[in-house]
N, C-alpha and C. Protein backbone atom coordinates (compact mmCIF):
# COMPACT_ATOMS: atom_id res chain seq x y z
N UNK A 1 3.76 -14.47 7.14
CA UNK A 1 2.76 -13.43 7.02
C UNK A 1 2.22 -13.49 5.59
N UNK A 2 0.89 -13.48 5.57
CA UNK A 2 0.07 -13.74 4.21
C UNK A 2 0.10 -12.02 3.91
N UNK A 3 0.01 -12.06 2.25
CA UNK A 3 -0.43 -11.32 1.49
C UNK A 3 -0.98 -10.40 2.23
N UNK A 4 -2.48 -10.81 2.68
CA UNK A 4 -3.95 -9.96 2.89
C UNK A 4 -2.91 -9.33 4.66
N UNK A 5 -2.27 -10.01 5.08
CA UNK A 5 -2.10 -9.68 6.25
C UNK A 5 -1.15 -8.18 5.95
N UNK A 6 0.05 -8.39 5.14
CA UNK A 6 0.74 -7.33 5.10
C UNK A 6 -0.10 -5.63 4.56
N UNK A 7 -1.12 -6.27 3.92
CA UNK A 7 -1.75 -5.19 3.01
C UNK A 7 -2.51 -3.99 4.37
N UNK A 8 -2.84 -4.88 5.33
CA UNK A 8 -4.01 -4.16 6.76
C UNK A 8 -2.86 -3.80 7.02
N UNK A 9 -1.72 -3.99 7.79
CA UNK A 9 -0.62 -4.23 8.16
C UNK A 9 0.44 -2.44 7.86
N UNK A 10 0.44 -2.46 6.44
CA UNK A 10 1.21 -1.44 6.34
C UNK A 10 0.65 -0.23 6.61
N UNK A 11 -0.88 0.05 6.35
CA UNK A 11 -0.94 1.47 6.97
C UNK A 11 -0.95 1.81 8.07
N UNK A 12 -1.63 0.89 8.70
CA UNK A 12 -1.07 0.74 10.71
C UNK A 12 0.10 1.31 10.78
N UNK A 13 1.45 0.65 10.56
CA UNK A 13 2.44 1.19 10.26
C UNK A 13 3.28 2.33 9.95
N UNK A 14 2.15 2.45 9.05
CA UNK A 14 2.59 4.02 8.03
C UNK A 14 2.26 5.53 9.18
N UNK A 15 1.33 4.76 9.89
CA UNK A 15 -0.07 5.69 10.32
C UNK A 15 0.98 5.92 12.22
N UNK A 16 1.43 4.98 12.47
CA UNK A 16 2.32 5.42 13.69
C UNK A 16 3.39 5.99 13.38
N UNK A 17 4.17 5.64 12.61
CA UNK A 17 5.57 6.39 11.77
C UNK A 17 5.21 7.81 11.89
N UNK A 18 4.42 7.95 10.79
CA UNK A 18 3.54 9.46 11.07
C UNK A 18 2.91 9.81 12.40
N UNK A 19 2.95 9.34 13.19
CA UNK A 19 1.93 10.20 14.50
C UNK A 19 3.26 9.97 15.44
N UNK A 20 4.36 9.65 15.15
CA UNK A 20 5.56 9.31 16.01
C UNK A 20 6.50 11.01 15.77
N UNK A 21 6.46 10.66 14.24
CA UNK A 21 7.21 12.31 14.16
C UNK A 21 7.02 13.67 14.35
N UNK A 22 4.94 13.27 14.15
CA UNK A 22 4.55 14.44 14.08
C UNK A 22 4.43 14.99 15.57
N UNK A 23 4.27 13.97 16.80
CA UNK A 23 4.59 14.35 17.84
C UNK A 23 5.87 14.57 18.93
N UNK A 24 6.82 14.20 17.67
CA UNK A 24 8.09 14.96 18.08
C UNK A 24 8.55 16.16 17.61
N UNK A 25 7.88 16.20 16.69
CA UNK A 25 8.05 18.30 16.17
C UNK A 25 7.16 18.83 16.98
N UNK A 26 6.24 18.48 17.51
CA UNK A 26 5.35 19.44 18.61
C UNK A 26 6.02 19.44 19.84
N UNK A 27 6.41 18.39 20.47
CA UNK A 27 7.08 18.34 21.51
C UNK A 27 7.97 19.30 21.42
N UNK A 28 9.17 19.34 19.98
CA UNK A 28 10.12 19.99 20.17
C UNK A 28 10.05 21.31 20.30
N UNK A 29 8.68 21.73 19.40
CA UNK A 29 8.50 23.42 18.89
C UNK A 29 7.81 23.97 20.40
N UNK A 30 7.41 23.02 20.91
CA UNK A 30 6.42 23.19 22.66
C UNK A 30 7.96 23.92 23.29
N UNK A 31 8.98 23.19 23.45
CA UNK A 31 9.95 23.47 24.16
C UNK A 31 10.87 24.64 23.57
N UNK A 32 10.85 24.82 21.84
CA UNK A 32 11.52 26.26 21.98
C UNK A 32 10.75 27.39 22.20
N UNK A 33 9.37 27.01 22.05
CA UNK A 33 8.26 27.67 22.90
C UNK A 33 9.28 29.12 23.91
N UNK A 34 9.13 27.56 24.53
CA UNK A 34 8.74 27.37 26.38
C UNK A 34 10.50 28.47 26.97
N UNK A 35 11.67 28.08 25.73
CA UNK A 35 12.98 28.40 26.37
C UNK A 35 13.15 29.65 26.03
N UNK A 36 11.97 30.35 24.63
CA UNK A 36 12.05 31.51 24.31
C UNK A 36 11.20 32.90 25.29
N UNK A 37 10.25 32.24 25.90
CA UNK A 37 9.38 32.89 26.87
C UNK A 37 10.19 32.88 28.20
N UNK A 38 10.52 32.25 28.38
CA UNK A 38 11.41 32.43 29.98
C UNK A 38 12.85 32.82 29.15
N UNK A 39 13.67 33.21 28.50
CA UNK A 39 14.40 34.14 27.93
C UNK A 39 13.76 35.51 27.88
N UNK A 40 12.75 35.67 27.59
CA UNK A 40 12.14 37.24 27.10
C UNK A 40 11.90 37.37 28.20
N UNK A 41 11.36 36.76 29.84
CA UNK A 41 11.03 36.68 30.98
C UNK A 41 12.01 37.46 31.94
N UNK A 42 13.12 36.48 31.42
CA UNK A 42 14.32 37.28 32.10
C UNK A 42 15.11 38.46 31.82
N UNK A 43 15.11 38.31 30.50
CA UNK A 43 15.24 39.95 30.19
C UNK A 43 14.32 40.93 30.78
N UNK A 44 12.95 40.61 30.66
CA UNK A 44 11.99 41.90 30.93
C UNK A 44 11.99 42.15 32.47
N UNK A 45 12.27 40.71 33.28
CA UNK A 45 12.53 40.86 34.70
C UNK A 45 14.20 41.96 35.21
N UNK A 46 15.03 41.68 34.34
CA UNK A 46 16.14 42.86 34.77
C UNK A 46 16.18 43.91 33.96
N UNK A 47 15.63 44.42 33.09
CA UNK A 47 15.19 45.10 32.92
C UNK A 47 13.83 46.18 32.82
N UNK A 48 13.07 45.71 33.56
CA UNK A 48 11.30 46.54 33.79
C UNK A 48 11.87 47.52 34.87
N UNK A 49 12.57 47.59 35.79
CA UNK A 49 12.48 48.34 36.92
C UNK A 49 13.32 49.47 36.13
N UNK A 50 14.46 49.54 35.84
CA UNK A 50 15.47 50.33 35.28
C UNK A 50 14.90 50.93 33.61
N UNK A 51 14.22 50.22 33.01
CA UNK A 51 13.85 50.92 31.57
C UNK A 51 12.16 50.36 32.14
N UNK A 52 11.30 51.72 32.68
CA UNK A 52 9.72 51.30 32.90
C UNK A 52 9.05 51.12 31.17
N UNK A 53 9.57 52.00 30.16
CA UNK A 53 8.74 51.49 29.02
C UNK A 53 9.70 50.69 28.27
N UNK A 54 10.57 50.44 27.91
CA UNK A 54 11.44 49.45 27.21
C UNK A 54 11.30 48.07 27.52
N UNK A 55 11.07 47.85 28.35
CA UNK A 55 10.97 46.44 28.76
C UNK A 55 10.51 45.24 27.98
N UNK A 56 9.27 46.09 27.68
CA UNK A 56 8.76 45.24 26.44
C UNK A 56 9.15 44.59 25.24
N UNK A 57 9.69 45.73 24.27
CA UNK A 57 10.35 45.67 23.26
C UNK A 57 11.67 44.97 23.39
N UNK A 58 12.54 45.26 24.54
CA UNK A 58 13.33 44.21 24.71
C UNK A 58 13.29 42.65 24.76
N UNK A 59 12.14 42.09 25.25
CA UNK A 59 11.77 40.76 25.82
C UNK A 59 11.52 40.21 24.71
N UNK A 60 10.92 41.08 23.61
CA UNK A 60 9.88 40.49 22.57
C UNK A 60 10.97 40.33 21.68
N UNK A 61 12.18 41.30 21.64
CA UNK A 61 13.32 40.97 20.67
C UNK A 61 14.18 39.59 20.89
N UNK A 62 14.22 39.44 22.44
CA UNK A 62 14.99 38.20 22.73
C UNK A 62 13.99 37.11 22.33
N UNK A 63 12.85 37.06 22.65
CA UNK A 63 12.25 35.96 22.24
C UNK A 63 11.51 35.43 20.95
N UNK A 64 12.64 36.35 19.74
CA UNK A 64 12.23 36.78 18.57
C UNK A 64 13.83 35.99 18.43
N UNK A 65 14.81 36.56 18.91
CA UNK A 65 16.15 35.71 18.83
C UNK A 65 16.21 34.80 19.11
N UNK A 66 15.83 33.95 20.09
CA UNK A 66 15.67 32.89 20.62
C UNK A 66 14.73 31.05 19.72
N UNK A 67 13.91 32.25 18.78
CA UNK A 67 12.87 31.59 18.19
C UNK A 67 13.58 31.47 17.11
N UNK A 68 14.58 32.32 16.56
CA UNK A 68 15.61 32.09 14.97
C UNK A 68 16.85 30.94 15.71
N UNK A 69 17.11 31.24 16.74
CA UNK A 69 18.58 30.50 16.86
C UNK A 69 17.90 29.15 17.41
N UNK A 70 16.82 28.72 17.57
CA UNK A 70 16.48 27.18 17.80
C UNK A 70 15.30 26.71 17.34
N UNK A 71 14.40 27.51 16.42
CA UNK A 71 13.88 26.67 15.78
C UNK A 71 12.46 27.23 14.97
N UNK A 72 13.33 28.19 13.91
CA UNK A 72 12.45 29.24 13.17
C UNK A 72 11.55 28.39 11.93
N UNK A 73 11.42 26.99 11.89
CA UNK A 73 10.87 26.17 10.92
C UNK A 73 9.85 25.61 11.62
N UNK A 74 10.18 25.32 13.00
CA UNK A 74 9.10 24.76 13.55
C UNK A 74 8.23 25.20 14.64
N UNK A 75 8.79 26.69 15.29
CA UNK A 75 7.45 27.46 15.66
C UNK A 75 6.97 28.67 14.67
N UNK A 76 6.09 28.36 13.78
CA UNK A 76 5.14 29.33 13.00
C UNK A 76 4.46 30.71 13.33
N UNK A 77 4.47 31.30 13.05
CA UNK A 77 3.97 33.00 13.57
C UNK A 77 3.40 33.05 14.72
N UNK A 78 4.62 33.22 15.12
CA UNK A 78 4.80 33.60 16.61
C UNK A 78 4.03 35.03 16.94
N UNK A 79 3.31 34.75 18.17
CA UNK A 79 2.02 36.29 18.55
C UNK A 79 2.72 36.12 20.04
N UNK A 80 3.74 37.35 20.35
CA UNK A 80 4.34 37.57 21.45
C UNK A 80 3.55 38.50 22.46
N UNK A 81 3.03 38.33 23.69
CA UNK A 81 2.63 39.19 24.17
C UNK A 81 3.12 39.29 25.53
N UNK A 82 3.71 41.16 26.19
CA UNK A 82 4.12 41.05 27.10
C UNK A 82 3.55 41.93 27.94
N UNK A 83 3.27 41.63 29.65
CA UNK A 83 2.24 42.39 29.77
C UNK A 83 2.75 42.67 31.57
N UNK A 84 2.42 43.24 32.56
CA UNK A 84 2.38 43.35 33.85
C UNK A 84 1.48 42.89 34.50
N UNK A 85 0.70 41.44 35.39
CA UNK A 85 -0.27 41.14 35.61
C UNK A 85 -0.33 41.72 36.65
N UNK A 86 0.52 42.11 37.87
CA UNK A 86 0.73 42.59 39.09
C UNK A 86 1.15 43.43 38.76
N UNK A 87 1.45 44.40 40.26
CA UNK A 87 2.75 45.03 40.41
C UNK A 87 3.96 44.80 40.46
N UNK A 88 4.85 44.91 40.21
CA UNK A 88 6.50 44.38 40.16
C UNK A 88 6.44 43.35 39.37
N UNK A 89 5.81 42.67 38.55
CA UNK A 89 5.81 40.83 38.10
C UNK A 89 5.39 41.50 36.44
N UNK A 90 5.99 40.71 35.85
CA UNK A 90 6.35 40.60 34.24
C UNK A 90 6.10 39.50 33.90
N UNK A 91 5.46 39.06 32.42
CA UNK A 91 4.88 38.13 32.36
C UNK A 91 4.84 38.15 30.38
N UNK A 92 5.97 37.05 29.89
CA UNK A 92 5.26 37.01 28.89
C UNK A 92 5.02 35.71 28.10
N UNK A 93 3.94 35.98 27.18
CA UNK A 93 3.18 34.40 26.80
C UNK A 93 3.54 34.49 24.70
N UNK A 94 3.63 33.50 24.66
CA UNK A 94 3.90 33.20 22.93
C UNK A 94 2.80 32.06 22.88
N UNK A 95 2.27 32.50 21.31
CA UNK A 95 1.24 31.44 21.00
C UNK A 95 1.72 31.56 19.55
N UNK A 96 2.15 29.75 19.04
CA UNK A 96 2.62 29.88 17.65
C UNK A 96 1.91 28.96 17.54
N UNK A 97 2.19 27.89 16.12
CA UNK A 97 1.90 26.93 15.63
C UNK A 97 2.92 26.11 15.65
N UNK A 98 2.41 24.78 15.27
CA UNK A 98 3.76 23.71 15.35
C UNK A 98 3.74 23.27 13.82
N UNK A 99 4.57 23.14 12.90
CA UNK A 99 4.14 22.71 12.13
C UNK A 99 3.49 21.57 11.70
N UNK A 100 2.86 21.00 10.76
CA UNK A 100 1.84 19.50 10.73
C UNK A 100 2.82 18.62 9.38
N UNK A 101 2.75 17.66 9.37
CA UNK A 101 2.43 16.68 8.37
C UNK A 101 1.72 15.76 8.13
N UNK A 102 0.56 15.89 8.93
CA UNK A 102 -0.56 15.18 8.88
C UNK A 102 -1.66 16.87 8.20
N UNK A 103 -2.28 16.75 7.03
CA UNK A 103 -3.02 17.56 6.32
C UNK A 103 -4.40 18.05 7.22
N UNK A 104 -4.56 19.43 7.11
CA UNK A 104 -5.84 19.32 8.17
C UNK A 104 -5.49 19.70 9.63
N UNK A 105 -4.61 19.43 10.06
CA UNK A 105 -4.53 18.98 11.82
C UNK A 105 -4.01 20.35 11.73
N UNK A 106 -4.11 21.54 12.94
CA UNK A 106 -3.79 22.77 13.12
C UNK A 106 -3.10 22.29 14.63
N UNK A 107 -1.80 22.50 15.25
CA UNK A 107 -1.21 22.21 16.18
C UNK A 107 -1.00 23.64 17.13
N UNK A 108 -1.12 23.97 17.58
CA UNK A 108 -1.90 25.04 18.72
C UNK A 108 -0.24 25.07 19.59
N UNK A 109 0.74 25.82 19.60
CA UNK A 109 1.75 26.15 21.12
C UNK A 109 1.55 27.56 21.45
N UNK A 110 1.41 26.64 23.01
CA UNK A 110 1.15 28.07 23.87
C UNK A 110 1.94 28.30 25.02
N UNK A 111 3.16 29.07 25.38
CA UNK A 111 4.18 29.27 26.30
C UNK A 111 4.27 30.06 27.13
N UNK A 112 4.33 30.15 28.31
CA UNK A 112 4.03 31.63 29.50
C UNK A 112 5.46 31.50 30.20
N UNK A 113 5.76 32.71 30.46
CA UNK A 113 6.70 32.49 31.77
C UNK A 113 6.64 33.83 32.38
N UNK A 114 6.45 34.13 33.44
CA UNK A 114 6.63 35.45 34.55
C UNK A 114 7.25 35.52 35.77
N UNK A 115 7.47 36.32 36.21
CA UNK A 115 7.72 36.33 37.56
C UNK A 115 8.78 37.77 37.76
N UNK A 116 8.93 38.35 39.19
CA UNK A 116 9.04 39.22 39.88
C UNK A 116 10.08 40.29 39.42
N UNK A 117 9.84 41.55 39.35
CA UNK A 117 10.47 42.76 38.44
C UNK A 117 11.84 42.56 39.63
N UNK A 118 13.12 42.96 39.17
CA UNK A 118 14.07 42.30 40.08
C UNK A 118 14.72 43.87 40.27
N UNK A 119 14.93 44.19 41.53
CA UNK A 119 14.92 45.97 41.63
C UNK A 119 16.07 45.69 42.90
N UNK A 120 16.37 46.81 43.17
CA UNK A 120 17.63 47.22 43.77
C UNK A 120 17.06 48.04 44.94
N UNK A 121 17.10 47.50 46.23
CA UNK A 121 16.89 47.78 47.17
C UNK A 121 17.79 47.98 48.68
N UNK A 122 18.13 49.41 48.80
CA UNK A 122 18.86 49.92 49.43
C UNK A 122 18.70 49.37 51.47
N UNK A 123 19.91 48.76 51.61
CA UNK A 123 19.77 48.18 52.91
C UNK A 123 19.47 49.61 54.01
N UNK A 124 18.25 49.19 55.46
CA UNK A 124 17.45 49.61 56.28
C UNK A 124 18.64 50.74 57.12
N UNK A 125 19.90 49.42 57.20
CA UNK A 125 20.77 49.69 58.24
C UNK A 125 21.93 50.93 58.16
């Protein structure tokens, strides 16, 4: 390998190294996302029926815990929102940032998880 060749050569290099890591901190911060919203999900699901206004504040705390115990460096200000789209169904979504090491680039995570208020229903018979 000539001179002139290594010189083109290394930022190619440099330039995947960098787009290799930086899309494994997104990947990763995507997924504590993703494990902190279906945590706050399930809390707010066993708890919405039994506490009608607490629910919230609970979900948003777990997925406030959830976001310190796996990965408070790499999802960035976290905007928790928890809401009732239906009746009985709980639903909440996080939109953080991922962090960058590429200058400039703003990395966008966005996490949902919902589903059905889980209630205690007295048999017919």
């Amino acid at each position: 390998m000539s001179a002139i060749e290594f010189v083109f050569l290394t930022p190619v290099l440099f330039f995947m190294i960098f787009a290799a890591v930086q899309f494994a901190m997104y990947s990763f911060a995507d997924q504590v996302a993703q494990a902190a919203a279906q945590a706050g999900a399930r809390d707010a699901r066993a708890s919405a029926d039994a506490n009608p206004g607490g629910w919230q504040g609970k979900a948003r705390a777990t997925v406030d815990s959830y976001i310190q115990q796996l990965g408070p460096s790499l999802v960035l200000s976290p905007d928790v929102v928890t809401d009732q789209p239906a009746p009985n169904t709980v639903r909440v979504q996080i939109t953080a940032r991922a962090p960058s090491i590429v200058p400039g680039l703003d990395l966008t995570i966005r996490a949902e998880s919902s589903g059905p208020v889980e209630r205690f229903v007295q048999d017919g018979g």
